[in-house]
PDB file of N, CA and C in Angstrom:
ATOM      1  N   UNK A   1       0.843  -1.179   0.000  1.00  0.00           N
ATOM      2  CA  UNK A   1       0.000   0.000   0.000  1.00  0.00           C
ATOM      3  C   UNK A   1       0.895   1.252   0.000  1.00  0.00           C
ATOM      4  N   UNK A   2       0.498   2.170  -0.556  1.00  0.00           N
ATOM      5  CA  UNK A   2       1.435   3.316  -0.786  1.00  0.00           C
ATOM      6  C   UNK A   2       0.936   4.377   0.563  1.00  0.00           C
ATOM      7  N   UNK A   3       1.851   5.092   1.087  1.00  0.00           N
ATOM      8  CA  UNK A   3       2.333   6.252   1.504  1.00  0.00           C
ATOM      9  C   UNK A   3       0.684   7.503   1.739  1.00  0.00           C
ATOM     10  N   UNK A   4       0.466   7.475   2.451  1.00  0.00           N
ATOM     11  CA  UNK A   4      -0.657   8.569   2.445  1.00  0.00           C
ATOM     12  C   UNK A   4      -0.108   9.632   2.546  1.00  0.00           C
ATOM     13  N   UNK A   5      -0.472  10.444   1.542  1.00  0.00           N
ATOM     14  CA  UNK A   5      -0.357  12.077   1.326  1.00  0.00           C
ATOM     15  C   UNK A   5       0.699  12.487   3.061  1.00  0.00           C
ATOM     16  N   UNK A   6      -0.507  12.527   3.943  1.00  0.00           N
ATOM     17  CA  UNK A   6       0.113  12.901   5.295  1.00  0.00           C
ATOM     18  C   UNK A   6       1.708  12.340   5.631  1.00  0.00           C
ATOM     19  N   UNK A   7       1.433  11.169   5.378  1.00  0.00           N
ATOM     20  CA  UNK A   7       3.244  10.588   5.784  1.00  0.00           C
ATOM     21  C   UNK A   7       4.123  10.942   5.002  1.00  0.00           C
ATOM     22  N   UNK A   8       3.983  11.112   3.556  1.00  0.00           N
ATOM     23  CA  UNK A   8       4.852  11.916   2.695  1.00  0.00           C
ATOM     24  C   UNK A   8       5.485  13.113   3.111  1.00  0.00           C
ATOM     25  N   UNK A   9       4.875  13.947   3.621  1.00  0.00           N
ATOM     26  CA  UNK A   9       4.288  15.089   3.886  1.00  0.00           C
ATOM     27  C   UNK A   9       5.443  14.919   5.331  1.00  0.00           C
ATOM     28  N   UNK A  10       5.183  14.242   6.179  1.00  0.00           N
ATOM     29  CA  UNK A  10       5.864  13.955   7.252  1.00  0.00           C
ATOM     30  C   UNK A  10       7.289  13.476   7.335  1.00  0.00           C
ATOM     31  N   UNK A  11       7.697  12.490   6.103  1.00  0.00           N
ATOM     32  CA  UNK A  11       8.785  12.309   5.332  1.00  0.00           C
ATOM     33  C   UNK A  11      10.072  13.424   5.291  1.00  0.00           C
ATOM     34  N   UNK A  12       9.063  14.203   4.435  1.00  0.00           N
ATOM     35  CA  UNK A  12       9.475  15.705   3.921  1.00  0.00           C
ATOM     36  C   UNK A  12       9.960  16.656   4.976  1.00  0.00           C
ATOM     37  N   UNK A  13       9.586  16.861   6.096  1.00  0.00           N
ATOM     38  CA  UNK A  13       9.625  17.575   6.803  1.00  0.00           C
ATOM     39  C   UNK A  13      11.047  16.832   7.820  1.00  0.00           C
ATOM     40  N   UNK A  14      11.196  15.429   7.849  1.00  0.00           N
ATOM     41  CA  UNK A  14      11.567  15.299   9.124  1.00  0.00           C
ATOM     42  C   UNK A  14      13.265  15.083   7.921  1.00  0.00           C
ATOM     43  N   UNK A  15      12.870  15.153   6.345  1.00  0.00           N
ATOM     44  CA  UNK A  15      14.447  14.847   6.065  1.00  0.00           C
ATOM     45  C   UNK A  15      14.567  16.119   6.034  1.00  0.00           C
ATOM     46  N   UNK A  16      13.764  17.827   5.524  1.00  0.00           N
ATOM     47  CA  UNK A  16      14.571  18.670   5.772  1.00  0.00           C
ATOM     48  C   UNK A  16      15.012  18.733   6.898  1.00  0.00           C
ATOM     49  N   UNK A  17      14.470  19.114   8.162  1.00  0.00           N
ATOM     50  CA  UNK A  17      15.445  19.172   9.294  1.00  0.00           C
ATOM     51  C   UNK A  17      16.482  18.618   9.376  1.00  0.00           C
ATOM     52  N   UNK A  18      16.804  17.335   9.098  1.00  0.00           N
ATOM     53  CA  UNK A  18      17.907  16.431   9.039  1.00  0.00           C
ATOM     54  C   UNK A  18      18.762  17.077   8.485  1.00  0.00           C
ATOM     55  N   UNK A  19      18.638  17.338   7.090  1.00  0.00           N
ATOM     56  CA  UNK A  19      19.452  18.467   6.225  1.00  0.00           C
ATOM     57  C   UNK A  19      19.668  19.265   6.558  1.00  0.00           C
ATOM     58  N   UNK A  20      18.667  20.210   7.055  1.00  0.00           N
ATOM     59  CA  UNK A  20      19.297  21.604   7.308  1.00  0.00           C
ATOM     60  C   UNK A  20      20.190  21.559   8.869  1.00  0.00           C
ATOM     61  N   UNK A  21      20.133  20.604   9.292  1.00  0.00           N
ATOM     62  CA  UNK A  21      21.150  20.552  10.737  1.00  0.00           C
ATOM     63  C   UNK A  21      22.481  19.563  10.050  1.00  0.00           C
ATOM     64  N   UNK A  22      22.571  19.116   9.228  1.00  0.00           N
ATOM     65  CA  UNK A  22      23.939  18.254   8.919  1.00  0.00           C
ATOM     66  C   UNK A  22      23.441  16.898   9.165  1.00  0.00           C
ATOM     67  N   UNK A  23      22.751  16.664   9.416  1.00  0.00           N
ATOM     68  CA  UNK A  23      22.767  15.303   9.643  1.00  0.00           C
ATOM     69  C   UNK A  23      22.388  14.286   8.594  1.00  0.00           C
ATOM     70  N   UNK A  24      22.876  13.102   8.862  1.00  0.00           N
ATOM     71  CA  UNK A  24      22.258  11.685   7.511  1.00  0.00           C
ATOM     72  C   UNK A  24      21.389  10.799   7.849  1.00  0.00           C
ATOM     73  N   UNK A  25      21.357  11.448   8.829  1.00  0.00           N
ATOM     74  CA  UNK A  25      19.855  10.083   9.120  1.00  0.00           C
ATOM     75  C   UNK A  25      18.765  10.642   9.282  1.00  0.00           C
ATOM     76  N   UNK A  26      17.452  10.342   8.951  1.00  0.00           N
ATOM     77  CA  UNK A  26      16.253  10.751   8.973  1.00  0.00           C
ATOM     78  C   UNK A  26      14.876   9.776   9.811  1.00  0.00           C
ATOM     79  N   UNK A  27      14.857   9.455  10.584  1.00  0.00           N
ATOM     80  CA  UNK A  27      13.654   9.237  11.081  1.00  0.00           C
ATOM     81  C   UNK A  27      11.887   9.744  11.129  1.00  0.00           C
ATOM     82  N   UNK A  28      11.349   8.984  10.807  1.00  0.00           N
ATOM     83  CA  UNK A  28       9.669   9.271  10.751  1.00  0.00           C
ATOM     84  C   UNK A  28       8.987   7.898  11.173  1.00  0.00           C
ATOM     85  N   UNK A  29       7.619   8.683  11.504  1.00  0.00           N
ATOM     86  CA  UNK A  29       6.616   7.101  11.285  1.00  0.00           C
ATOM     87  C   UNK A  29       5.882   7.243  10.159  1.00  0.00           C
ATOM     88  N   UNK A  30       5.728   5.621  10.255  1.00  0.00           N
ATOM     89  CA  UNK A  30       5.161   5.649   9.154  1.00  0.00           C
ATOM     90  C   UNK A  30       4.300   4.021   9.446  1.00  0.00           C
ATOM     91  N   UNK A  31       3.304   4.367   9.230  1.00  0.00           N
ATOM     92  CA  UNK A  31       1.502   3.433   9.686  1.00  0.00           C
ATOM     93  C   UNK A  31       2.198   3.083  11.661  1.00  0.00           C
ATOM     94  N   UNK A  32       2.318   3.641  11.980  1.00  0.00           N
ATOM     95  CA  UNK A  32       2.868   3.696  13.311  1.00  0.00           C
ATOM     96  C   UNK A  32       4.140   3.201  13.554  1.00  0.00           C
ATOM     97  N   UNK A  33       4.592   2.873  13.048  1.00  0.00           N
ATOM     98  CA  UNK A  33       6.157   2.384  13.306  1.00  0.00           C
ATOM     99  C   UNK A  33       7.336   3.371  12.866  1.00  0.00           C
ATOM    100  N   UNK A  34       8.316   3.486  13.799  1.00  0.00           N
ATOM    101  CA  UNK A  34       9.505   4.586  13.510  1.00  0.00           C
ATOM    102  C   UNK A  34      10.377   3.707  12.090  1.00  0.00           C
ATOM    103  N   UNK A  35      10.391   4.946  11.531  1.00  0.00           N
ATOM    104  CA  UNK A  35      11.593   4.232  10.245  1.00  0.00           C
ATOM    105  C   UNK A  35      12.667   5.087  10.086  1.00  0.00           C
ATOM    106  N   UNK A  36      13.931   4.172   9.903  1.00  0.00           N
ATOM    107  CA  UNK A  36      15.108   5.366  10.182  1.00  0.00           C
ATOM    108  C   UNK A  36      15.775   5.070   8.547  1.00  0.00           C
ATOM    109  N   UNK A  37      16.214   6.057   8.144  1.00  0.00           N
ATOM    110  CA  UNK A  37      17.075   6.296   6.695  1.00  0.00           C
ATOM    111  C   UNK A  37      18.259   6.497   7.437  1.00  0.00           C
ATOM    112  N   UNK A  38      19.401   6.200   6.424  1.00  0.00           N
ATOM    113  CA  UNK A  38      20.680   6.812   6.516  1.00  0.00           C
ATOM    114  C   UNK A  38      21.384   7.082   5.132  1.00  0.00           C
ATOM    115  N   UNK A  39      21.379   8.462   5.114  1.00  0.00           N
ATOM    116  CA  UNK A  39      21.531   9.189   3.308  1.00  0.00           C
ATOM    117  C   UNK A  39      23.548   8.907   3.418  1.00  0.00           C
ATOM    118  N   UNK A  40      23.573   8.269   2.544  1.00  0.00           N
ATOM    119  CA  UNK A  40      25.174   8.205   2.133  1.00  0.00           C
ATOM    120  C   UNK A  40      25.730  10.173   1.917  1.00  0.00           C
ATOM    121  N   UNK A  41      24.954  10.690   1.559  1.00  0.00           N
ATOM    122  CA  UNK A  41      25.931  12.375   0.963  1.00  0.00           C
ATOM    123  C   UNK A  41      24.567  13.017   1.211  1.00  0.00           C
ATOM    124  N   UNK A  42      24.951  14.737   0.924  1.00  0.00           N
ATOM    125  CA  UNK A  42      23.957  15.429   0.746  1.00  0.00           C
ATOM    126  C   UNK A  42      23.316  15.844  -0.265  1.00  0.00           C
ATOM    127  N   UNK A  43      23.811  14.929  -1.496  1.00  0.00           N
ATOM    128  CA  UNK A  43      23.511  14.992  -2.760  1.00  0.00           C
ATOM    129  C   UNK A  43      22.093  13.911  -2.816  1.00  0.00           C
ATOM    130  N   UNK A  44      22.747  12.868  -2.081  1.00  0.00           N
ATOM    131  CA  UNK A  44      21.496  11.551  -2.125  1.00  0.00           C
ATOM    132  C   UNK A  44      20.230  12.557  -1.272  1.00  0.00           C
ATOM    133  N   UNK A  45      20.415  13.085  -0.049  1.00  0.00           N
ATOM    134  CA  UNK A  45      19.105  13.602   0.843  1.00  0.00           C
ATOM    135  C   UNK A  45      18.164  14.783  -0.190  1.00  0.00           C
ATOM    136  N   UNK A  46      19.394  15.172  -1.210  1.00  0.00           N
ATOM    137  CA  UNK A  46      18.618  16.490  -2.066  1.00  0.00           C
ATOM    138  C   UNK A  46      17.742  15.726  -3.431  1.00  0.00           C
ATOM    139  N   UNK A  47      18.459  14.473  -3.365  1.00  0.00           N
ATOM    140  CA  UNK A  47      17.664  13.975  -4.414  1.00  0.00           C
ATOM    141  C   UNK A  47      16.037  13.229  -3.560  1.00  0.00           C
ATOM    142  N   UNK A  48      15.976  12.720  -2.515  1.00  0.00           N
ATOM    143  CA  UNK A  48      15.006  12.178  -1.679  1.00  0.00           C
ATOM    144  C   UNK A  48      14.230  13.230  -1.512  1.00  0.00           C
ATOM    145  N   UNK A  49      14.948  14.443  -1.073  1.00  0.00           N
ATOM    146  CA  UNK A  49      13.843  15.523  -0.943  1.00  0.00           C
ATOM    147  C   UNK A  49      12.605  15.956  -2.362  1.00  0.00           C
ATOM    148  N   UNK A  50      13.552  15.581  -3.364  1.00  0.00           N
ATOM    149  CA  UNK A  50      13.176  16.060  -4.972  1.00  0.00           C
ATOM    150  C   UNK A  50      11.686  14.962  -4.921  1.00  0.00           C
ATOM    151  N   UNK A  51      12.590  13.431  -4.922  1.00  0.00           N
ATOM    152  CA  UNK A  51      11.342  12.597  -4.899  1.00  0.00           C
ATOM    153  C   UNK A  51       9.981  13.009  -4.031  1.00  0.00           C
ATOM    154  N   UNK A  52      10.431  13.152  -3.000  1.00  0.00           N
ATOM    155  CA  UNK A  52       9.067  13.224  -1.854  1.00  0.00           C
ATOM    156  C   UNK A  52       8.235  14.552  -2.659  1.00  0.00           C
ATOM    157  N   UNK A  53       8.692  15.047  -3.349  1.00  0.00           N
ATOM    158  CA  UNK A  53       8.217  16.689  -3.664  1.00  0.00           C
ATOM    159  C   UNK A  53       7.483  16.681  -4.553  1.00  0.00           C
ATOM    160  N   UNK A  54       7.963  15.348  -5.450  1.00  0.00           N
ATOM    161  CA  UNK A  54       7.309  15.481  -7.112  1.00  0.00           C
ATOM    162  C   UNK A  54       6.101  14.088  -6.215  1.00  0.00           C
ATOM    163  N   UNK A  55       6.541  13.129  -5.943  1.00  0.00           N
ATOM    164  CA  UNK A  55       5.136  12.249  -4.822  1.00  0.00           C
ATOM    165  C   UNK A  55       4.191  13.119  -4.407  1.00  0.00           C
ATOM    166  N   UNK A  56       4.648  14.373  -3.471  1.00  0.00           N
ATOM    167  CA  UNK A  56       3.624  14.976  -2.675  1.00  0.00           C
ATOM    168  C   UNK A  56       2.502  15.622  -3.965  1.00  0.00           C
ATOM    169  N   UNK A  57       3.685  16.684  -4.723  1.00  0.00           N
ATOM    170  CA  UNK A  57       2.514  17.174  -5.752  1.00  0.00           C
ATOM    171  C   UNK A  57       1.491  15.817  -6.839  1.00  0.00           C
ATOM    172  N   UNK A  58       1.866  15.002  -6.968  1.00  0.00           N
ATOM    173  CA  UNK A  58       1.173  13.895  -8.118  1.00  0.00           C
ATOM    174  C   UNK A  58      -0.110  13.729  -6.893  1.00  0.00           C
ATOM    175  N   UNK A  59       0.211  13.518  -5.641  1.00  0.00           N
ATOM    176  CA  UNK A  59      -1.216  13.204  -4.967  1.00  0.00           C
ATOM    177  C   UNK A  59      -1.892  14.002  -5.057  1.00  0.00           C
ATOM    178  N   UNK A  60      -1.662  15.497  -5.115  1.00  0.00           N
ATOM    179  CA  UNK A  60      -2.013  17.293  -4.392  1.00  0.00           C
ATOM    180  C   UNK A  60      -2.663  17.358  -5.939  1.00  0.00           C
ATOM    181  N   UNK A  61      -2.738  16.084  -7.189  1.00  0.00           N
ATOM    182  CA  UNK A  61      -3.193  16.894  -8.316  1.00  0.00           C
ATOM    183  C   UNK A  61      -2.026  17.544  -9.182  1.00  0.00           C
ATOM    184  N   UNK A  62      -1.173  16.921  -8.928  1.00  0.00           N
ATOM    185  CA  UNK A  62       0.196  17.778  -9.640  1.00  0.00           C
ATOM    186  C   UNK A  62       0.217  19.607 -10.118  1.00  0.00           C
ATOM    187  N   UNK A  63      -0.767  19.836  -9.896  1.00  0.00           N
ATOM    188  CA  UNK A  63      -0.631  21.787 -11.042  1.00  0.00           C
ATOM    189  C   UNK A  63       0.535  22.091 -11.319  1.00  0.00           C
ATOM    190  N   UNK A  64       1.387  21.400 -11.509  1.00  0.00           N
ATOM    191  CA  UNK A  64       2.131  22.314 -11.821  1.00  0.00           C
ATOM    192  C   UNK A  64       3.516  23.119 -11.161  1.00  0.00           C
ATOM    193  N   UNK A  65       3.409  23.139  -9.741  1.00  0.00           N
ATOM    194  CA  UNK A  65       3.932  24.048  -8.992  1.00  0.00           C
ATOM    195  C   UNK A  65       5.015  23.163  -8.623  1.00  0.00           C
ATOM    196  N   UNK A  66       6.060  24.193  -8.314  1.00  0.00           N
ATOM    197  CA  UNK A  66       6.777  23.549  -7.913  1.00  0.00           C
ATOM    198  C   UNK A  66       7.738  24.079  -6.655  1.00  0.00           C
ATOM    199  N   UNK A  67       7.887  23.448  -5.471  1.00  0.00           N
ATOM    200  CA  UNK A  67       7.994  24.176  -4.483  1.00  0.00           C
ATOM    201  C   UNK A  67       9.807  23.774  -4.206  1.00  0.00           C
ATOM    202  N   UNK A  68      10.974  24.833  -4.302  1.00  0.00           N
ATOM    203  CA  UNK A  68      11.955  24.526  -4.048  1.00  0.00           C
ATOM    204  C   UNK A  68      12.443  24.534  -2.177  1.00  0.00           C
ATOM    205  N   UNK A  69      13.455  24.072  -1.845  1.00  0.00           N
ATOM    206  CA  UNK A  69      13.521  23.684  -0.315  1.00  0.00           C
ATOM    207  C   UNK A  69      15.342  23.981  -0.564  1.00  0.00           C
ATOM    208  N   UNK A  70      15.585  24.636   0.219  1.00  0.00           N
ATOM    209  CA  UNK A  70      16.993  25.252   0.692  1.00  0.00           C
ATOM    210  C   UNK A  70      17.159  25.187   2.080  1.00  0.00           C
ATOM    211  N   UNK A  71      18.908  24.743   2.515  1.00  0.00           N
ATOM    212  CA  UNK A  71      19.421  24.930   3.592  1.00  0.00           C
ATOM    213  C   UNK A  71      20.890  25.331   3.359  1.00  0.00           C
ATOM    214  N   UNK A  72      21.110  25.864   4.695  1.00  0.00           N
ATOM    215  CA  UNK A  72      22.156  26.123   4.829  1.00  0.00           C
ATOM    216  C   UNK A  72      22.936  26.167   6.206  1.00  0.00           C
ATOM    217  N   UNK A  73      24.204  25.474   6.361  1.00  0.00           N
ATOM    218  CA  UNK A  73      24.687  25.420   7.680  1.00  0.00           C
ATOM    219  C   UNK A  73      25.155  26.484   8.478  1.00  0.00           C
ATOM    220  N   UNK A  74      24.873  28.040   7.503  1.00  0.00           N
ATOM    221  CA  UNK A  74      24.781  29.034   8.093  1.00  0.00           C
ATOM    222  C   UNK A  74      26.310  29.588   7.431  1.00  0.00           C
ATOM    223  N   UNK A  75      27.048  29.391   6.547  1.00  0.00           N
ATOM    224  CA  UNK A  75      27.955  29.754   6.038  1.00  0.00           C
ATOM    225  C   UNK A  75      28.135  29.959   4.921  1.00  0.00           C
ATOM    226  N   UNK A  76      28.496  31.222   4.589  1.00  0.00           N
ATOM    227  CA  UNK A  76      27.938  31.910   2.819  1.00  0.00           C
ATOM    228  C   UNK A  76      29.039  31.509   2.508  1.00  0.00           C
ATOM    229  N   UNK A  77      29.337  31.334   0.804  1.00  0.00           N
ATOM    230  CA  UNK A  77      30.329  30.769   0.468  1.00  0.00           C
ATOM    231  C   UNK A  77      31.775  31.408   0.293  1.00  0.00           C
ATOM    232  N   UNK A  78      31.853  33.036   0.513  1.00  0.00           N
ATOM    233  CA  UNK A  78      32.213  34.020   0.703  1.00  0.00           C
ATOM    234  C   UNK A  78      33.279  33.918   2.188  1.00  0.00           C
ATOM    235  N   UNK A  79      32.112  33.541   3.152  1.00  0.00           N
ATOM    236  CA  UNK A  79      32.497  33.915   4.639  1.00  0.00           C
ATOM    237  C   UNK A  79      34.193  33.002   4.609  1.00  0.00           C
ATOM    238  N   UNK A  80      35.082  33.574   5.250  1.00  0.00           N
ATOM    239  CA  UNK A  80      36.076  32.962   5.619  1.00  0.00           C
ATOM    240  C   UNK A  80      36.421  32.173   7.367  1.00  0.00           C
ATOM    241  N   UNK A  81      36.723  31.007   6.988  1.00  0.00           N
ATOM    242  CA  UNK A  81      36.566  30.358   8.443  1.00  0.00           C
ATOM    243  C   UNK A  81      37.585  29.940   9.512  1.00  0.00           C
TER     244      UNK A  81
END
């Protein structure tokens, strides 16, 4: 059985945080049970995020839209460290 809108949705949310704090692992529930990911890079979590995004909109009716998601560990690429 596939993913209800809501857990997608919940997916989404608990890998940005993950991302936007550094981290590779992602935890959620899902039909009540905790499920834990562990993203090899932050290339793999940006591509998971992509999936969950284009999933969420195909349920939402797809229109079209497309919603981008940015983080940052708080260091412009500029800043010297």
């Amino acid at each position: 059985m596939a993913e209800s809108l809501a857990e997608l949705q919940d997916q989404l949310i608990a890998l940005n945080k993950s991302r936007g704090s550094g981290v590779r692992s992602v935890s959620y529930m899902a039909r009540g049970v905790t499920r834990t990911v562990e993203y090899r890079s932050d290339t793999e979590m940006r591509e998971a995020q992509n999936d969950l995004q284009r999933r969420i909109a195909a349920r939402q009716g797809g229109g079209g839209r497309t919603i981008k998601i940015s983080s940052s560990k708080g260091l412009n690429h500029g800043d010297e460290l």
